[in-house]
C-alpha atoms as a PDB file:
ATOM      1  CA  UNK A   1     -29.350  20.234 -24.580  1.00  0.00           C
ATOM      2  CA  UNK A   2     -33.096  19.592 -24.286  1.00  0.00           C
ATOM      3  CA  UNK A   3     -35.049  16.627 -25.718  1.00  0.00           C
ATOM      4  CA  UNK A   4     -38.257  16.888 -27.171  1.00  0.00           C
ATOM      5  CA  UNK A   5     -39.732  12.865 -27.360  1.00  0.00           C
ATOM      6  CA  UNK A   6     -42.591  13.826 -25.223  1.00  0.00           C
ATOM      7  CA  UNK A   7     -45.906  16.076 -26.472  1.00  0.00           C
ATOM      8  CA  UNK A   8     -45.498  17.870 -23.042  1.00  0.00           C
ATOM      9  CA  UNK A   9     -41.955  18.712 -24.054  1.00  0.00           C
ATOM     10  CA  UNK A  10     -42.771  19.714 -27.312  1.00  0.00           C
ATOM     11  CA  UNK A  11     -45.563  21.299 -26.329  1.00  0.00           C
ATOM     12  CA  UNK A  12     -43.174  23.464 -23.448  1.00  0.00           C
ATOM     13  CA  UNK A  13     -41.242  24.311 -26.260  1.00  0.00           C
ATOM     14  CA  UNK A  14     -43.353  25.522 -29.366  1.00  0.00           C
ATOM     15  CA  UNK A  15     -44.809  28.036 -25.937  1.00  0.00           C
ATOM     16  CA  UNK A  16     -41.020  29.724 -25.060  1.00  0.00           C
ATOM     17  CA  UNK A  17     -40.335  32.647 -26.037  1.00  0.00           C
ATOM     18  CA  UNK A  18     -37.223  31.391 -27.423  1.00  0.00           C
ATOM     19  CA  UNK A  19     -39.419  29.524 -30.092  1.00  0.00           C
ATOM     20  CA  UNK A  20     -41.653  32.915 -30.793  1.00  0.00           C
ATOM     21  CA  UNK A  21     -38.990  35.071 -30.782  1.00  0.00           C
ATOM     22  CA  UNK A  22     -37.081  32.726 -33.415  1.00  0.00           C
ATOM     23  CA  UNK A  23     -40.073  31.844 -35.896  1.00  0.00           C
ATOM     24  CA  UNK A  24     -41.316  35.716 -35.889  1.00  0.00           C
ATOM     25  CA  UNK A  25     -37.625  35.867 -37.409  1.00  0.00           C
ATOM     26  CA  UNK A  26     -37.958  32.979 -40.154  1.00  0.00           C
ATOM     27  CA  UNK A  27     -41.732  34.719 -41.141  1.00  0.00           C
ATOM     28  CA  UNK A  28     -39.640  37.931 -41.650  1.00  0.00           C
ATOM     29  CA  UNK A  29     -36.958  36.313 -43.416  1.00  0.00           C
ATOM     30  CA  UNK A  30     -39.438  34.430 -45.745  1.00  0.00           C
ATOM     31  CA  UNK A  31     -41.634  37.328 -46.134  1.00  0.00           C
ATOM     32  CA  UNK A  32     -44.653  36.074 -44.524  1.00  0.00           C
ATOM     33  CA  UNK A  33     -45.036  33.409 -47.372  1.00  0.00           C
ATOM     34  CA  UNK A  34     -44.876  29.475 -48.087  1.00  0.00           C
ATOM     35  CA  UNK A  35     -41.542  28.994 -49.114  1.00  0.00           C
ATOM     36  CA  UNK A  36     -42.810  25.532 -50.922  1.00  0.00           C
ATOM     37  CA  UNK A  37     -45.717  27.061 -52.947  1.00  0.00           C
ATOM     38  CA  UNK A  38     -43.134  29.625 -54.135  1.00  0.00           C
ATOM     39  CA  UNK A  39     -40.793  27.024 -55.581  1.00  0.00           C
ATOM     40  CA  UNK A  40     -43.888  25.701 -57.164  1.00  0.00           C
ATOM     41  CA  UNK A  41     -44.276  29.098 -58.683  1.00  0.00           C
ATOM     42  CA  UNK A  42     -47.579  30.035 -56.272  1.00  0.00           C
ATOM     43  CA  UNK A  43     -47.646  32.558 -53.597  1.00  0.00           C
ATOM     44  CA  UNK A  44     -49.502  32.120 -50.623  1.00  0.00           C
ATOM     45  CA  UNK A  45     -49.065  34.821 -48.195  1.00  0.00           C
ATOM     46  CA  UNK A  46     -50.266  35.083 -44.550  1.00  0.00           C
ATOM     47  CA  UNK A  47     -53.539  36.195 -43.534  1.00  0.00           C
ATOM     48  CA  UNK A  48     -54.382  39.612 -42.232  1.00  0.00           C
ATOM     49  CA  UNK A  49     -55.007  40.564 -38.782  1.00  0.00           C
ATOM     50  CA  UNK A  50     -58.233  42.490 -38.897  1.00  0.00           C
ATOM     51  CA  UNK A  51     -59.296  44.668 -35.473  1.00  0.00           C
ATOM     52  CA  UNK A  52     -62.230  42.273 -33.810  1.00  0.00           C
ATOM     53  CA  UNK A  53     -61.771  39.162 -35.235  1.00  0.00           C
ATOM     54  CA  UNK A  54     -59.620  36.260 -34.818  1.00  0.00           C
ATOM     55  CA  UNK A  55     -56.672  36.093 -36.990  1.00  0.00           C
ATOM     56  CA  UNK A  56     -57.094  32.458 -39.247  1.00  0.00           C
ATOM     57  CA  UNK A  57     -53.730  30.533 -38.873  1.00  0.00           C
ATOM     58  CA  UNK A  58     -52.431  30.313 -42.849  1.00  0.00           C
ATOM     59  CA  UNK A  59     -49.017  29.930 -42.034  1.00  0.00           C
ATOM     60  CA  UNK A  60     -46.135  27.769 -40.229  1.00  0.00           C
ATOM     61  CA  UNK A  61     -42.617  27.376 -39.746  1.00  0.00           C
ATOM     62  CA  UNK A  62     -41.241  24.044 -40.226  1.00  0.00           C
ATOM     63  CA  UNK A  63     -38.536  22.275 -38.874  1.00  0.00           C
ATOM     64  CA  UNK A  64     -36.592  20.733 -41.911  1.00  0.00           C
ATOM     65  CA  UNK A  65     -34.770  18.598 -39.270  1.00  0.00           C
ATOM     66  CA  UNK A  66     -37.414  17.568 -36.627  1.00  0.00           C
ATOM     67  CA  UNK A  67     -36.875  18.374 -33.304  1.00  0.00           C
ATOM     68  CA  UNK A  68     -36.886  15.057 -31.859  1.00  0.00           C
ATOM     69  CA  UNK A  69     -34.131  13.972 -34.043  1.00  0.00           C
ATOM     70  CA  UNK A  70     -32.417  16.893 -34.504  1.00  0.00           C
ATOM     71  CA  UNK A  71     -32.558  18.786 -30.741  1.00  0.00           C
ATOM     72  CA  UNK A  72     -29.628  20.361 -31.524  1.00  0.00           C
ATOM     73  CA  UNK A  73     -31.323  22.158 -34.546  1.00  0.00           C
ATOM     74  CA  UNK A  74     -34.321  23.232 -33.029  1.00  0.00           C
ATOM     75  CA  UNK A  75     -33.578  26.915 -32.539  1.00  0.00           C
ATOM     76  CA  UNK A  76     -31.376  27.037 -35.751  1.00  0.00           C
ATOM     77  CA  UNK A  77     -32.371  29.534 -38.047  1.00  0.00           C
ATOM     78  CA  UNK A  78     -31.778  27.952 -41.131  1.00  0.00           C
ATOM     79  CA  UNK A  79     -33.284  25.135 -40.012  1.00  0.00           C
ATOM     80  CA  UNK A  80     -36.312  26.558 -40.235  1.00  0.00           C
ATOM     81  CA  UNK A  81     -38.876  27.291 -43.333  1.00  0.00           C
ATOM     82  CA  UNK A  82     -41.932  29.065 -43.542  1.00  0.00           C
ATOM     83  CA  UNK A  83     -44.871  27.092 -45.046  1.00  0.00           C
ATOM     84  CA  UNK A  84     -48.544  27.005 -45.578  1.00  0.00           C
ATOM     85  CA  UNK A  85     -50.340  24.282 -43.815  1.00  0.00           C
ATOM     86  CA  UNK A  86     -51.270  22.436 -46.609  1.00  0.00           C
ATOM     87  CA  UNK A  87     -47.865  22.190 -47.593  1.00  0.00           C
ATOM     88  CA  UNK A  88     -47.200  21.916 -43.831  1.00  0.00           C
ATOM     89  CA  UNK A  89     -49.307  18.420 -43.998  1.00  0.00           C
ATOM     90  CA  UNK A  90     -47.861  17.559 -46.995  1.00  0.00           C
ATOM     91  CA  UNK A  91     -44.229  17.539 -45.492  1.00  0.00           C
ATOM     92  CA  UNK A  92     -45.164  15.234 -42.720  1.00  0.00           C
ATOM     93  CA  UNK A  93     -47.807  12.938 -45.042  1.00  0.00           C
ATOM     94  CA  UNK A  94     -50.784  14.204 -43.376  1.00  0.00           C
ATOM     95  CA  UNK A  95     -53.310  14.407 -46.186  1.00  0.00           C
ATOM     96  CA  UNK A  96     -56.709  14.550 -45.521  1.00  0.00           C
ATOM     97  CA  UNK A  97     -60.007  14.015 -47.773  1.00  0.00           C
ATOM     98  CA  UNK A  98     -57.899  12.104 -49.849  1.00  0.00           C
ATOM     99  CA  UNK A  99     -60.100   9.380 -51.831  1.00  0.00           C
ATOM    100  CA  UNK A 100     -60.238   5.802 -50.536  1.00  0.00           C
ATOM    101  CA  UNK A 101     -58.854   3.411 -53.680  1.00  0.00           C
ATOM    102  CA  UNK A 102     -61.703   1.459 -55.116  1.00  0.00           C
ATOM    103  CA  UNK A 103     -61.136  -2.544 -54.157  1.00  0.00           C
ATOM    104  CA  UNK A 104     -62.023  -3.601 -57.581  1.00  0.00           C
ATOM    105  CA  UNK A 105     -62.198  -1.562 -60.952  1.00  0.00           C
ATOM    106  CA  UNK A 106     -65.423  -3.475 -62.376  1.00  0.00           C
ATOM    107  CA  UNK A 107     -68.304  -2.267 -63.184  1.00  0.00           C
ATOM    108  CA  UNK A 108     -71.324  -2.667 -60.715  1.00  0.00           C
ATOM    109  CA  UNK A 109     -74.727  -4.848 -62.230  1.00  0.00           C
END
């Protein structure tokens, strides 16, 4: 079994074609859309590839059990979810723009 502590050995990994071969399977099996935005009763639904121009990344697939935890998991099917990247961000507290909390609540003279 592999371990993936290292960003090299991540990085090896989410580049096999074990790993492409698996998420093209959970973006089939969740339709191409953020599985979290539909429990919130939103759809968000990959982008389209259009001839000449880059395709913009709208979706990911998610571990649910990280892969440097979980090795074991990582090329477990239902392991895996299909989200947006907001929600993506959300899942592993990376929010950005997110407003600084003011030090004091007084008003200014």
């Amino acid at each position: 079994m592999s371990e993936y502590k290292t960003e090299a050995q991540k990085k090896k990994f989410y580049r096999s074609g074990d790993w492409e071969s698996l998420r093209q399977q959970a973006l089939d099996r969740d339709n191409h859309e953020c599985q979290q935005c539909k429990r919130e009763g939103e759809v968000h639904v990959d982008s389209k590839k259009v001839e000449g121009v880059r395709k913009t990344i709208e979706l990911n697939v998610h571990h649910k059990y990280e892969i440097e935890d979980y090795p074991q998991l990582a090329l477990v099917l239902d392991n895996l979810e299909t989200v947006c990247l907001n929600c993506h961000n959300k899942l592993h507290n990376r929010v950005f723009g997110a407003t600084k909390q003011k030090k004091w609540d007084d008003e200014r003279w």
